[in-house]
N, C-alpha and C. Protein backbone atom coordinates (compact mmCIF):
# COMPACT_ATOMS: atom_id res chain seq x y z
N UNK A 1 -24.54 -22.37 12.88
CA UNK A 1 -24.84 -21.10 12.28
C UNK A 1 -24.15 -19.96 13.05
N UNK A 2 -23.85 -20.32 14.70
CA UNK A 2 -23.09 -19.17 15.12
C UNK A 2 -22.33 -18.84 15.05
N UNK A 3 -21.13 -19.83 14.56
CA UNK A 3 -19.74 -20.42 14.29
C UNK A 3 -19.45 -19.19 12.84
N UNK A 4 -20.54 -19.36 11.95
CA UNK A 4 -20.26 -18.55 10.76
C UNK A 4 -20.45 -16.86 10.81
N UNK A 5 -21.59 -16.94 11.66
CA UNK A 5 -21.71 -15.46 11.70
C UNK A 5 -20.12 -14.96 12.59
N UNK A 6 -19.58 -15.70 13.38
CA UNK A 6 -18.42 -14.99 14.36
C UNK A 6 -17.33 -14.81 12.92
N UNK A 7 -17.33 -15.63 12.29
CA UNK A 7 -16.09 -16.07 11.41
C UNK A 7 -16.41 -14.74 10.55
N UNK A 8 -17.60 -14.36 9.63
CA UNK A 8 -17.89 -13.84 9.10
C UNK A 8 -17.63 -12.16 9.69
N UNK A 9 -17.91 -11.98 11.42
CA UNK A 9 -17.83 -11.00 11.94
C UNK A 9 -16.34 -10.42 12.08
N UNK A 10 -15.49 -11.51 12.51
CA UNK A 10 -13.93 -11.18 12.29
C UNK A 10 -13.83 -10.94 10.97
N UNK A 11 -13.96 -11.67 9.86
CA UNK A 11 -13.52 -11.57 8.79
C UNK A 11 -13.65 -10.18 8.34
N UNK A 12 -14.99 -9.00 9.01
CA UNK A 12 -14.75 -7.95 8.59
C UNK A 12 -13.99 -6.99 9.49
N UNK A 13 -13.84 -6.92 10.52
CA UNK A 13 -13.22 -6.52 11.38
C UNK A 13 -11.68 -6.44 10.90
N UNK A 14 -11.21 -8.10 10.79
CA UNK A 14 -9.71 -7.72 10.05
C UNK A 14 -9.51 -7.26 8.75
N UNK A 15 -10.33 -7.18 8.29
CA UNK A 15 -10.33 -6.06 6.94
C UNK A 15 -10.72 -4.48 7.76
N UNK A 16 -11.00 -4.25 8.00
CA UNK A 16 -11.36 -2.86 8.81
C UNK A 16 -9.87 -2.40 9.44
N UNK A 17 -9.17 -3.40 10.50
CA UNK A 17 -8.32 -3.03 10.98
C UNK A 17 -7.06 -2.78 10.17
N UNK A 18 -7.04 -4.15 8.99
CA UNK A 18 -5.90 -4.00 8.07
C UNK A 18 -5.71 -2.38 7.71
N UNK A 19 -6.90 -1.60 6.93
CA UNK A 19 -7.08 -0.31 6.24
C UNK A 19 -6.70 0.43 7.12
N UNK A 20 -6.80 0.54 8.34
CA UNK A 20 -6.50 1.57 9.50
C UNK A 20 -4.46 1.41 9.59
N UNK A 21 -4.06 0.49 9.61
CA UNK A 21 -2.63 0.25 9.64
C UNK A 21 -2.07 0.48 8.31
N UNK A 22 -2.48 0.39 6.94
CA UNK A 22 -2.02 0.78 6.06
C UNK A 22 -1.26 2.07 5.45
N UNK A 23 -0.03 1.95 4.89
CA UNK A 23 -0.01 3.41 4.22
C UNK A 23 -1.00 4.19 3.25
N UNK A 24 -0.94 5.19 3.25
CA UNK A 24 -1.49 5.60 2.24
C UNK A 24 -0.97 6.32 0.93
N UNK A 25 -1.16 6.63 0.00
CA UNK A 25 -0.74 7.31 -1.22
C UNK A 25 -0.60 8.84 -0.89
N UNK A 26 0.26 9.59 -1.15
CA UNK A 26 -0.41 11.16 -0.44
C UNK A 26 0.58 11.68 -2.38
N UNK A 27 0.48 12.93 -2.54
CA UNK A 27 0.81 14.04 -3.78
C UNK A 27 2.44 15.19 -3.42
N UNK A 28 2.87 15.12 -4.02
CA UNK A 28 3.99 15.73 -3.71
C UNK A 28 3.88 16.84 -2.74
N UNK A 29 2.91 17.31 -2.84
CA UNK A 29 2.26 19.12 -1.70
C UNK A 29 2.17 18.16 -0.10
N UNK A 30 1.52 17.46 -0.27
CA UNK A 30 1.35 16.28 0.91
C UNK A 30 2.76 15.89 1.74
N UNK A 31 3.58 15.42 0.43
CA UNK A 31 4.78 14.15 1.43
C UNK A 31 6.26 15.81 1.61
N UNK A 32 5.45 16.72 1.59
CA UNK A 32 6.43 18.08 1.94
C UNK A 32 6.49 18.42 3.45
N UNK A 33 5.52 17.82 3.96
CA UNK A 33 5.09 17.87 5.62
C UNK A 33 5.44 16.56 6.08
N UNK A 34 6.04 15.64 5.56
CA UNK A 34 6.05 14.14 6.41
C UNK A 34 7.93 13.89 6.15
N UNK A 35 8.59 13.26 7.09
CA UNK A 35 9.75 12.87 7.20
C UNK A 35 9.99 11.91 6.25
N UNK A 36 10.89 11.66 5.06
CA UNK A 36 11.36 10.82 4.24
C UNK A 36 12.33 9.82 4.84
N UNK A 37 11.88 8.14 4.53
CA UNK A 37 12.57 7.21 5.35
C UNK A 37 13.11 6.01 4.69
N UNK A 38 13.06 6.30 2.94
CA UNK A 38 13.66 5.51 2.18
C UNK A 38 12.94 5.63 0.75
N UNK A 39 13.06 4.73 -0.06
CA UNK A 39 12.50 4.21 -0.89
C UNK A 39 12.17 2.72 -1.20
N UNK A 40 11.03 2.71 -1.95
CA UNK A 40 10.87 1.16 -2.23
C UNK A 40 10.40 0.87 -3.72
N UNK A 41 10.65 -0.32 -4.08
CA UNK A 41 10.27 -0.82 -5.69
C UNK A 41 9.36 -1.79 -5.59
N UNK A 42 8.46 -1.99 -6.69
CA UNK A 42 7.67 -3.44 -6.70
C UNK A 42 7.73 -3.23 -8.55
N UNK A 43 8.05 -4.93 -8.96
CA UNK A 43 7.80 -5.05 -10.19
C UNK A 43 7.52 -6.19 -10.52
N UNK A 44 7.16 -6.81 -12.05
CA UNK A 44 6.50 -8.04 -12.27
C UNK A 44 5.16 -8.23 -12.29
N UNK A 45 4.58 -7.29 -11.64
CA UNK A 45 3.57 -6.99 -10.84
C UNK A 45 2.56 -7.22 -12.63
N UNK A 46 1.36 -8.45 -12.79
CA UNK A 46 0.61 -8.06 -13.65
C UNK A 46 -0.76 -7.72 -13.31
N UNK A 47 -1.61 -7.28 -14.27
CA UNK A 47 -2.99 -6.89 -13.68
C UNK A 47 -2.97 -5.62 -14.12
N UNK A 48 -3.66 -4.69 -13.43
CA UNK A 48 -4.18 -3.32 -13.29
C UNK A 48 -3.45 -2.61 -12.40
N UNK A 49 -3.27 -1.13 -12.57
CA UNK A 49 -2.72 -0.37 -11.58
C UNK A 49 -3.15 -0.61 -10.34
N UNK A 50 -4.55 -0.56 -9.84
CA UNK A 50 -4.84 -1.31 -8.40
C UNK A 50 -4.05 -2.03 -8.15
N UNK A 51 -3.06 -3.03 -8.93
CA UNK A 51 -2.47 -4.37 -8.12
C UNK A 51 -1.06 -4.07 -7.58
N UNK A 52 -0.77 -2.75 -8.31
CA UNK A 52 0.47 -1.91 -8.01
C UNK A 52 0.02 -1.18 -7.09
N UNK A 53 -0.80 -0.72 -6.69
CA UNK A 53 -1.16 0.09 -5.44
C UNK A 53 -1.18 -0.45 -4.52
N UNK A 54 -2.22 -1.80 -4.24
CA UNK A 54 -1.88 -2.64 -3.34
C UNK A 54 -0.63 -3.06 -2.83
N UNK A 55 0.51 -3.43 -4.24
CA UNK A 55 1.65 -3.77 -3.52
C UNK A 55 2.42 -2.93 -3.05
N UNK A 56 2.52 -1.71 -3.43
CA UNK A 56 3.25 -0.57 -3.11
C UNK A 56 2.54 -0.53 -1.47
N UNK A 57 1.42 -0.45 -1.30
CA UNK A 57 0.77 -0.15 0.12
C UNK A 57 1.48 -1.35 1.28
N UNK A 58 1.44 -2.63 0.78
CA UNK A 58 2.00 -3.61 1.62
C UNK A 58 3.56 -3.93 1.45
N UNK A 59 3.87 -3.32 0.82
CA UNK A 59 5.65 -2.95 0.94
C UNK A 59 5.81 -1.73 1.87
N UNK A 60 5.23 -0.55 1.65
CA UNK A 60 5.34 0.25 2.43
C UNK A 60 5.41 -0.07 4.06
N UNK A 61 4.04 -0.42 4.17
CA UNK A 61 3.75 -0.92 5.47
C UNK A 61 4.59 -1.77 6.01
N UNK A 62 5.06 -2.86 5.41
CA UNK A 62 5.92 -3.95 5.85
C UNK A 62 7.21 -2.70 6.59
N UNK A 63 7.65 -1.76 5.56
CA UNK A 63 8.64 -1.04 5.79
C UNK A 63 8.92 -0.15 7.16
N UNK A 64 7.24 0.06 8.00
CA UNK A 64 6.86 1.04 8.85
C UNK A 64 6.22 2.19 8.36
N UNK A 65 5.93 2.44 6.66
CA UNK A 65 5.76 3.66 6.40
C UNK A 65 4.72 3.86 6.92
N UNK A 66 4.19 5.51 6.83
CA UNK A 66 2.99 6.00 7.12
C UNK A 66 2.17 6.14 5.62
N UNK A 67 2.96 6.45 4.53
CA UNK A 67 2.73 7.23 3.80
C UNK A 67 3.63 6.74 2.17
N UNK A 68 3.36 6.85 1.09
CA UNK A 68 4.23 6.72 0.08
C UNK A 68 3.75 7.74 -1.01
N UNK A 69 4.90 8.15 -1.87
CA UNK A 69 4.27 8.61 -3.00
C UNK A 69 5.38 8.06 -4.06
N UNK A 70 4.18 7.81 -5.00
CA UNK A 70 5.33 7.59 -6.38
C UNK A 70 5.93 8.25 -7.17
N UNK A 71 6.81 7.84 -7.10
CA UNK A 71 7.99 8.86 -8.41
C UNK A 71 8.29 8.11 -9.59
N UNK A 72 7.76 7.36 -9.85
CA UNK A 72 8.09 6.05 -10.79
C UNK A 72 6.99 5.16 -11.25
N UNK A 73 6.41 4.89 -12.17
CA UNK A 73 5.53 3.89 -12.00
C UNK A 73 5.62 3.87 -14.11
N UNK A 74 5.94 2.60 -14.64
CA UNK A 74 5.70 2.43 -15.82
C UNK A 74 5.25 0.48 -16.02
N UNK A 75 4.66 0.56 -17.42
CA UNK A 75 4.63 -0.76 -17.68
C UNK A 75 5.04 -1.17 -18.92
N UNK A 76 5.36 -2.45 -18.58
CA UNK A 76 6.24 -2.73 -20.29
C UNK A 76 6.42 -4.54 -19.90
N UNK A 77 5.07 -4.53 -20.67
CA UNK A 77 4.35 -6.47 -20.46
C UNK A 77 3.75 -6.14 -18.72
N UNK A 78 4.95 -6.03 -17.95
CA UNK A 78 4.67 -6.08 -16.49
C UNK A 78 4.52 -4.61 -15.79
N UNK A 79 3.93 -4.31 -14.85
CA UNK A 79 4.25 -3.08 -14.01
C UNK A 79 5.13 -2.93 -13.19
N UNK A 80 5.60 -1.92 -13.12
CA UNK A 80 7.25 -1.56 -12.18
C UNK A 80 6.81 -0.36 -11.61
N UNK A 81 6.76 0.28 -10.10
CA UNK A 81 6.97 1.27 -9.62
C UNK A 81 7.84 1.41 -8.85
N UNK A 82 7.97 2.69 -8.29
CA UNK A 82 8.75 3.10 -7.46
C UNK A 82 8.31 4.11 -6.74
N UNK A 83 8.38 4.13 -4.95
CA UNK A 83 7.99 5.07 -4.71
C UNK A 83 8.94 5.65 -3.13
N UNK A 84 9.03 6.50 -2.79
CA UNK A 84 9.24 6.82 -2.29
C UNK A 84 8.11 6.93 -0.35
N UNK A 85 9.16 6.32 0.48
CA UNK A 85 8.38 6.13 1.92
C UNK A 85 8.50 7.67 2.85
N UNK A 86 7.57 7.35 3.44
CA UNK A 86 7.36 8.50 4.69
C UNK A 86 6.76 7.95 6.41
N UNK A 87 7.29 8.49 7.18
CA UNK A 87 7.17 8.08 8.27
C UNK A 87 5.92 9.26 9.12
C-alpha cells in the first residue's frame, strides 16, 4: 500500500512540475513585451481545440519557448495551427 501512495504521490508532482515548465498561450498586447524566436506548426491533429493547444504547448516547449501565440489555427477534417514562439 506504500508503494502506491509514493507512485501516486510522484505521479502528481510530475504533473505539477510538467505545468510549471510549459509554455503558455499569451494575446498579441502580451507577446509585444517578449523576444520572438521562431515559429512553429502542428497539424493532423484530430479531436478538439484542447488537443491543438496541448500540441502547440509541447512543440513550443520542446523548442525552449516561454510563450506562443497563434496566428493561424483552422480545421478542415483535421486541425492545423500555427503559432508563433517567444523566449
Amino acid at each position: 500500500m506504500n508503494i502506491k501512495t509514493t507512485i501516486a504521490a510522484l505521479s502528481v508532482l510530475s504533473a505539477l512540475s510538467f505545468g510549471t515548465f510549459a509554455a503558455e498561450s499569451v494575446n498579441t498586447t502580451q507577446a509585444q513585451n517578449l523576444q520572438p524566436i521562431g515559429v512553429i506548426s502542428v497539424s493532423g491533429i484530430t479531436g478538439s481545440p484542447m488537443d491543438i493547444r496541448q500540441a502547440l504547448d509541447k512543440k513550443a516547449t520542446d523548442k525552449g519557448a516561454s510563450a506562443y501565440r497563434v496566428i493561424e489555427s483552422y480545421q478542415n477534417g483535421n486541425w492545423h495551427a500555427t503559432a508563433e514562439i517567444y523566449q
